[in-house]
C-alpha atoms as a PDB file:
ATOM      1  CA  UNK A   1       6.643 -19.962 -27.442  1.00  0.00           C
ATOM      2  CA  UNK A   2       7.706 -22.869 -29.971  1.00  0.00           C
ATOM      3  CA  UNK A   3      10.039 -24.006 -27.470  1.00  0.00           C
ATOM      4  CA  UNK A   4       7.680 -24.669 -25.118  1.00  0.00           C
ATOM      5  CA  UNK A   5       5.329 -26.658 -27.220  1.00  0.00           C
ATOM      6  CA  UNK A   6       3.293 -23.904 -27.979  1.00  0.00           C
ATOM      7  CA  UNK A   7       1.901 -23.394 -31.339  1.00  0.00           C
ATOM      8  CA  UNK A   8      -0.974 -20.969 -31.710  1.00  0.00           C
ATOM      9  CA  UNK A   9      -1.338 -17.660 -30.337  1.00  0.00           C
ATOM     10  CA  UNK A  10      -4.464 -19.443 -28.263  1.00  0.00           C
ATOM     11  CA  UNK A  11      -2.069 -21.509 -26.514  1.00  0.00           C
ATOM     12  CA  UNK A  12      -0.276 -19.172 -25.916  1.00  0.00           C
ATOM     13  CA  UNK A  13      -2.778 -17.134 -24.063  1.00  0.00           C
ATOM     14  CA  UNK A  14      -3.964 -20.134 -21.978  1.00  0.00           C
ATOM     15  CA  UNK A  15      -0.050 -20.708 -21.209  1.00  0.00           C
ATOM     16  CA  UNK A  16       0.302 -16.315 -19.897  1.00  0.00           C
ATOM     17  CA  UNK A  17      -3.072 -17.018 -18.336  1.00  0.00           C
ATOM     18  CA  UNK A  18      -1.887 -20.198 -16.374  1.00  0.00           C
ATOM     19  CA  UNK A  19       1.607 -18.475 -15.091  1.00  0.00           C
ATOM     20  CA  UNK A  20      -0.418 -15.021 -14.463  1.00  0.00           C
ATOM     21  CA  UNK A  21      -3.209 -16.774 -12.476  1.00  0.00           C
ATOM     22  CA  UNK A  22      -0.418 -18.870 -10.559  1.00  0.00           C
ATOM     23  CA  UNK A  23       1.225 -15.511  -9.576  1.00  0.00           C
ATOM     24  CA  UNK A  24      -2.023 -13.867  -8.348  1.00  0.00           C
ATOM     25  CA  UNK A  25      -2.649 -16.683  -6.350  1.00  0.00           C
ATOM     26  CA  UNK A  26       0.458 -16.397  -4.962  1.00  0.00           C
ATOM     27  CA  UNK A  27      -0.339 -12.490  -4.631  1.00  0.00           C
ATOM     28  CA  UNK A  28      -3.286 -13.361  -2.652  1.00  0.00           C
ATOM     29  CA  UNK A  29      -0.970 -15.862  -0.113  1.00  0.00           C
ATOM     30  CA  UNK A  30       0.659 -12.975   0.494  1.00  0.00           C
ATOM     31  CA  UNK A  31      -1.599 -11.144   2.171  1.00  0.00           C
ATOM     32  CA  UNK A  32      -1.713 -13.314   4.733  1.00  0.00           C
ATOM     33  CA  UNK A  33       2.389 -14.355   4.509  1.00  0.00           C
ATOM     34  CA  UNK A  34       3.849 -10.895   4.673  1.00  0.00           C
ATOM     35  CA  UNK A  35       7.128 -12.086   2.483  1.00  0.00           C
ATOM     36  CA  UNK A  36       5.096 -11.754  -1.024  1.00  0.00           C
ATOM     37  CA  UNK A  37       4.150  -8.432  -1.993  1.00  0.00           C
ATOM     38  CA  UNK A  38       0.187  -9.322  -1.545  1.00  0.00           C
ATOM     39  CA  UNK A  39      -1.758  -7.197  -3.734  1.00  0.00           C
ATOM     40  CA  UNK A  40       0.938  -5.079  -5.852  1.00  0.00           C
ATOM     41  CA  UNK A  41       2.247  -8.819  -7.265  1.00  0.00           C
ATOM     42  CA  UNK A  42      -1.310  -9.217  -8.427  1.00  0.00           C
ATOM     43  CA  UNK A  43      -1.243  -6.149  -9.729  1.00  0.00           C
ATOM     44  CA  UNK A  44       2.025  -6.654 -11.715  1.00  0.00           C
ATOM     45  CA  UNK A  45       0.848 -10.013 -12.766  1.00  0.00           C
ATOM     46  CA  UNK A  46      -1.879  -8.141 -14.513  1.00  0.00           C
ATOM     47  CA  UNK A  47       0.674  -5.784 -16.072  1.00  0.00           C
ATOM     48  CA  UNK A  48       2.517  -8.924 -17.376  1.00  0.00           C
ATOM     49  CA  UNK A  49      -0.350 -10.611 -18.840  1.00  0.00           C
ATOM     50  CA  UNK A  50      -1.393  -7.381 -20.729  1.00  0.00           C
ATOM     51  CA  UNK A  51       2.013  -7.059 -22.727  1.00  0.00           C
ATOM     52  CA  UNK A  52       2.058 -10.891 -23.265  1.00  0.00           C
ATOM     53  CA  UNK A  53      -1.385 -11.182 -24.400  1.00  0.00           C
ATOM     54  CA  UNK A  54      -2.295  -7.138 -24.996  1.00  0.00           C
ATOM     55  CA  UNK A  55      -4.431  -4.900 -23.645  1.00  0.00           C
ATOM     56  CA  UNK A  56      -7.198  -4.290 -25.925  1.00  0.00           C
ATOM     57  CA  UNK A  57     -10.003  -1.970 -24.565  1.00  0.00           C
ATOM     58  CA  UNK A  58     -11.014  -4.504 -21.579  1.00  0.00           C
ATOM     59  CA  UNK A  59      -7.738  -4.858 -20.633  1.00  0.00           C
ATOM     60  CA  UNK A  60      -6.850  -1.129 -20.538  1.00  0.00           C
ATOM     61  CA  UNK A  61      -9.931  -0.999 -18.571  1.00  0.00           C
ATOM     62  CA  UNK A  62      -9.415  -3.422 -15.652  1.00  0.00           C
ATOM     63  CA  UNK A  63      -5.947  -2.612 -15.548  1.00  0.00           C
ATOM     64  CA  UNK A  64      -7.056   0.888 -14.628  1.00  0.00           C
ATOM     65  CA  UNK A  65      -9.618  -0.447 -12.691  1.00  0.00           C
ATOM     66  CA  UNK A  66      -6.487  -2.916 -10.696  1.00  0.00           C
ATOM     67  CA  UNK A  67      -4.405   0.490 -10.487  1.00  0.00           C
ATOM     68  CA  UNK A  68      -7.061   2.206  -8.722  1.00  0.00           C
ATOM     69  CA  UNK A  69      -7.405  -0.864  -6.248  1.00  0.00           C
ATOM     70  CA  UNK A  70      -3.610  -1.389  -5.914  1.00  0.00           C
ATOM     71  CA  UNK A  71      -3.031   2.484  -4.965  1.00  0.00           C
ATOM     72  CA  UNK A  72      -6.165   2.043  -2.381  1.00  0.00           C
ATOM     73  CA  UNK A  73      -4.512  -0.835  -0.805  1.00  0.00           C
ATOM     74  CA  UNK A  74      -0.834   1.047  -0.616  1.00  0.00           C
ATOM     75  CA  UNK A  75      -2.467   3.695   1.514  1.00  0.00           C
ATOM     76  CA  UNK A  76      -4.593   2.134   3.554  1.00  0.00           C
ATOM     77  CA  UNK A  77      -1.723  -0.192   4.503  1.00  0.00           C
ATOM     78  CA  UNK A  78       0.005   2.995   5.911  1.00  0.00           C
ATOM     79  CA  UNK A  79      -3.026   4.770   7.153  1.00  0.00           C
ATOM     80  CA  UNK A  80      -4.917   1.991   8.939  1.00  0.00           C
ATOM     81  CA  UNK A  81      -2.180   0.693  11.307  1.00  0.00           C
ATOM     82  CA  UNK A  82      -1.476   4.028  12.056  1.00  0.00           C
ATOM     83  CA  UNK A  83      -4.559   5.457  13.093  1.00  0.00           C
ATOM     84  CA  UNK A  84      -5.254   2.787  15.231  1.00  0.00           C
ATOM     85  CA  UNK A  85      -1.983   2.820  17.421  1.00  0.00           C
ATOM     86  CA  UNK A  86      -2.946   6.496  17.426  1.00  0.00           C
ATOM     87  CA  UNK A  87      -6.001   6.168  18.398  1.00  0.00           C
ATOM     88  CA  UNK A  88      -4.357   3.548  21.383  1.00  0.00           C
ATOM     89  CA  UNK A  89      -2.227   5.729  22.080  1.00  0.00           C
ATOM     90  CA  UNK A  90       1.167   5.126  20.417  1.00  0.00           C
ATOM     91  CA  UNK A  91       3.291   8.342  19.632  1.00  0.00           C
ATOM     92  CA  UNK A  92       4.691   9.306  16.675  1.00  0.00           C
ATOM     93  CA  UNK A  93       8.453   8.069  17.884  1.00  0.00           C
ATOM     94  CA  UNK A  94       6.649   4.804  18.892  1.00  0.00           C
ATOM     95  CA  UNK A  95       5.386   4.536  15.493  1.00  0.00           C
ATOM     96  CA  UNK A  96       8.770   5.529  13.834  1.00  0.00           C
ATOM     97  CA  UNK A  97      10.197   2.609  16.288  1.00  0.00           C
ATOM     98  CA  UNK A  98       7.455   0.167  14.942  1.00  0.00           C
ATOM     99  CA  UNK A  99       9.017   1.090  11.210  1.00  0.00           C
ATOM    100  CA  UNK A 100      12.652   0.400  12.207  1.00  0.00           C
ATOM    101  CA  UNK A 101      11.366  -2.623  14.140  1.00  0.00           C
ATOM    102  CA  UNK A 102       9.756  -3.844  10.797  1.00  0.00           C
ATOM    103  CA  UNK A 103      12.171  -3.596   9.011  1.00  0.00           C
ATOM    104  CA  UNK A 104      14.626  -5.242  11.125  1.00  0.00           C
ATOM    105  CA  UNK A 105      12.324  -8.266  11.547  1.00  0.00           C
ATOM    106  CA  UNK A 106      11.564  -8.676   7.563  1.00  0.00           C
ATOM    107  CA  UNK A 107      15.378  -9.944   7.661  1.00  0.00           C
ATOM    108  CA  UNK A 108      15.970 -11.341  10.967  1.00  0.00           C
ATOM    109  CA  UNK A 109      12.871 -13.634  11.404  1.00  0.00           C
ATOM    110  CA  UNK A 110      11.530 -15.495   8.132  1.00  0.00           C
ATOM    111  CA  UNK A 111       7.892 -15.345   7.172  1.00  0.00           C
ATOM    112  CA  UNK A 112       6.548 -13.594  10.242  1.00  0.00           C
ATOM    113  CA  UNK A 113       9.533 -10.284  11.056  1.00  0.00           C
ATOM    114  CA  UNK A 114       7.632  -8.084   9.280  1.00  0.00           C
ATOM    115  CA  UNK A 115       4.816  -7.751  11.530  1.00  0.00           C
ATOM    116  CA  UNK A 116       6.395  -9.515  15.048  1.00  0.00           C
ATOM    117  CA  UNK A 117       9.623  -6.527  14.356  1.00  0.00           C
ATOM    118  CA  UNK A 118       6.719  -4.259  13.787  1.00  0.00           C
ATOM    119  CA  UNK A 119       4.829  -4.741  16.981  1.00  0.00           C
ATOM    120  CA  UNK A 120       8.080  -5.523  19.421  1.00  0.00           C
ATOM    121  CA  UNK A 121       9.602  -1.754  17.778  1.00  0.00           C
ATOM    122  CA  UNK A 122       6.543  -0.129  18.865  1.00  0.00           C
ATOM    123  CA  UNK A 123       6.321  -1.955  22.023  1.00  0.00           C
ATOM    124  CA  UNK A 124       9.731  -0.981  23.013  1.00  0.00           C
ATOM    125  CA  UNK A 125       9.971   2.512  21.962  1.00  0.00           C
ATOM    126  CA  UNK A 126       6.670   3.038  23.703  1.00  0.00           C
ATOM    127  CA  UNK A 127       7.666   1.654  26.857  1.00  0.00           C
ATOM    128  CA  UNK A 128      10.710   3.963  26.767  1.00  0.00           C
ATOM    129  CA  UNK A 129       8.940   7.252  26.222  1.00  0.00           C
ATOM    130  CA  UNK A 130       6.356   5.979  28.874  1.00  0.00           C
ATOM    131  CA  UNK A 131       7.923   3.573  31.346  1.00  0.00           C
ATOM    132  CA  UNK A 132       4.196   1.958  31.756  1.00  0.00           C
ATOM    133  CA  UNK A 133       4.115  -1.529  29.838  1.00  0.00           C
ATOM    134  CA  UNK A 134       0.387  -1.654  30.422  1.00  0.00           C
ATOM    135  CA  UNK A 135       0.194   2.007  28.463  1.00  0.00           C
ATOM    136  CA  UNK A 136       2.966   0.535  25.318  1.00  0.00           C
ATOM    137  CA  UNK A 137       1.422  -3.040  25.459  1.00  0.00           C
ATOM    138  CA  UNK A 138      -2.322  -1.083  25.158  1.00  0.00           C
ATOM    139  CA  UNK A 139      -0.728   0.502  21.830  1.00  0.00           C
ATOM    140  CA  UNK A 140       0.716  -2.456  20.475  1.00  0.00           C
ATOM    141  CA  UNK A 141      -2.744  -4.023  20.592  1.00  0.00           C
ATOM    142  CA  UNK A 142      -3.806  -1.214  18.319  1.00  0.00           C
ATOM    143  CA  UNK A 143      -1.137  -1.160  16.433  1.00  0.00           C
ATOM    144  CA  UNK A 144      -1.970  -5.266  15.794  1.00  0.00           C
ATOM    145  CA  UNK A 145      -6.038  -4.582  15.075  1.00  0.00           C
ATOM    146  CA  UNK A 146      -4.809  -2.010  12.636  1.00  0.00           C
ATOM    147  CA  UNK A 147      -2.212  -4.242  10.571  1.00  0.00           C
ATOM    148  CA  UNK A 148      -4.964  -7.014  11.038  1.00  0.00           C
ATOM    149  CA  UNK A 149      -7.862  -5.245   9.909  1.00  0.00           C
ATOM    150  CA  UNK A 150      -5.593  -3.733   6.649  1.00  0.00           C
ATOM    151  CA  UNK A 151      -4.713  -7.711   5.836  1.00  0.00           C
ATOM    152  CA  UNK A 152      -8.232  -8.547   5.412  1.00  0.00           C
ATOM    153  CA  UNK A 153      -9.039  -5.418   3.457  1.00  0.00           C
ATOM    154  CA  UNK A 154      -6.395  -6.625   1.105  1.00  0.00           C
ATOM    155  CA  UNK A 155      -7.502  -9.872   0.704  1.00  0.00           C
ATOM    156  CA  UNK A 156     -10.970  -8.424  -0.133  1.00  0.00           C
ATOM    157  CA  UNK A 157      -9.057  -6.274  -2.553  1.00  0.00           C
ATOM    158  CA  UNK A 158      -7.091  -9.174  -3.655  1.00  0.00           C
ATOM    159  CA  UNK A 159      -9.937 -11.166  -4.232  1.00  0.00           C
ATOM    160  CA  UNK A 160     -11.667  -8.838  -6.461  1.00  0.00           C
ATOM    161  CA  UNK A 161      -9.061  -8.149  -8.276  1.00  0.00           C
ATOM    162  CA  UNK A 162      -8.136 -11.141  -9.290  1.00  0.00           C
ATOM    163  CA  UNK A 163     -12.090 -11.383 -10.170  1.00  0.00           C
ATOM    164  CA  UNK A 164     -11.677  -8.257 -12.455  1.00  0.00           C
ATOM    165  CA  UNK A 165      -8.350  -9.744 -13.870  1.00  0.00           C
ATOM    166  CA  UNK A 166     -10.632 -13.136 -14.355  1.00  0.00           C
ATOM    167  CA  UNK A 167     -13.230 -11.396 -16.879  1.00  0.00           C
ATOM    168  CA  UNK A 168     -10.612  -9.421 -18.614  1.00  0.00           C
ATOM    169  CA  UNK A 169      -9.110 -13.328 -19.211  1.00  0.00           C
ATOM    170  CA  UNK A 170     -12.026 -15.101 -19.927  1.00  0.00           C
ATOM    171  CA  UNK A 171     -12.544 -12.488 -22.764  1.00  0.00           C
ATOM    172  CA  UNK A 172      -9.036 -13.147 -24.152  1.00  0.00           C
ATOM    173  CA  UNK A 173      -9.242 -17.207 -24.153  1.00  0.00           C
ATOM    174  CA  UNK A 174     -12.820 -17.093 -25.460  1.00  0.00           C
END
């Protein structure tokens, strides 16, 4: 930490807390920008700052606390989408289409392939099985609500997390 022009253990901590607080925000952008891992970097961020700075017993706590969060968002980001293109009507191949197409998008199409491979596998495989656009386009629209409706339970996650991770820091600098 010398190198860096940092001399006491307290500048030190403001220096972890800077970097960590930069990389939840960044957590949080990606929410919204599916190329950052959204929640699970501020989650990891968290991680970080607790073997830089230690855990102690608030630390231990709201990490827990973050897990808990973290593992909420991980399945509702798989259950979410998919219950509402089920509940639109999108088989399971359609759904298994909308995987392949996601993944084929996250390196085709910068930023955005995620979610626009996503949507165009389902749409595709759906209008195979059913040879009725308005039927596959009907459970793409689901499939859209659901992956929109997961985003902004993730930033509420995100945000509170990074509130919890915010009290464990104020008690570290203070």
């Amino acid at each position: 930490m010398e190198a860096l022009g940092l001399d006491s253990g307290q500048d030190a901590a403001l220096f972890w807390t800077v970097v960590v607080a930069a990389a939840m925000v960044l957590g949080l952008l990606g929410v919204v920008i599916p190329v950052l891992p959204g929640v699970l970097l501020i989650w990891g961020a968290a991680l970080v700052y607790g073997f830089v700075v230690g855990f102690g017993t608030i630390g231990g706590i709201v990490l827990g606390l973050l897990t808990v969060l973290a593992m909420i968002s991980v399945v509702k980001s798989i259950m979410i989408p998919r219950r509402t293109a089920s509940r639109s009507g999108a088989s399971v191949w359609s759904q298994l289409g909308a995987v392949a197409g996601g993944i084929v998008g996250f390196f085709v199409i910068p930023v955005l392939g995620l979610i626009i491979g996503a949507l165009a596998g389902l749409l595709a495989v759906e209008f195979v099985l059913k040879g009725n656009w308005d039927e596959a386009w009907t459970a793409t629209v689901g499939a859209a609500r659901g992956f929109g409706i997961s985003a902004l339970i993730d930033l509420g996650l995100g945000m509170v997390m990074i509130a919890c991770w915010s009290i464990w820091a104020a008690t570290v600098l203070l």
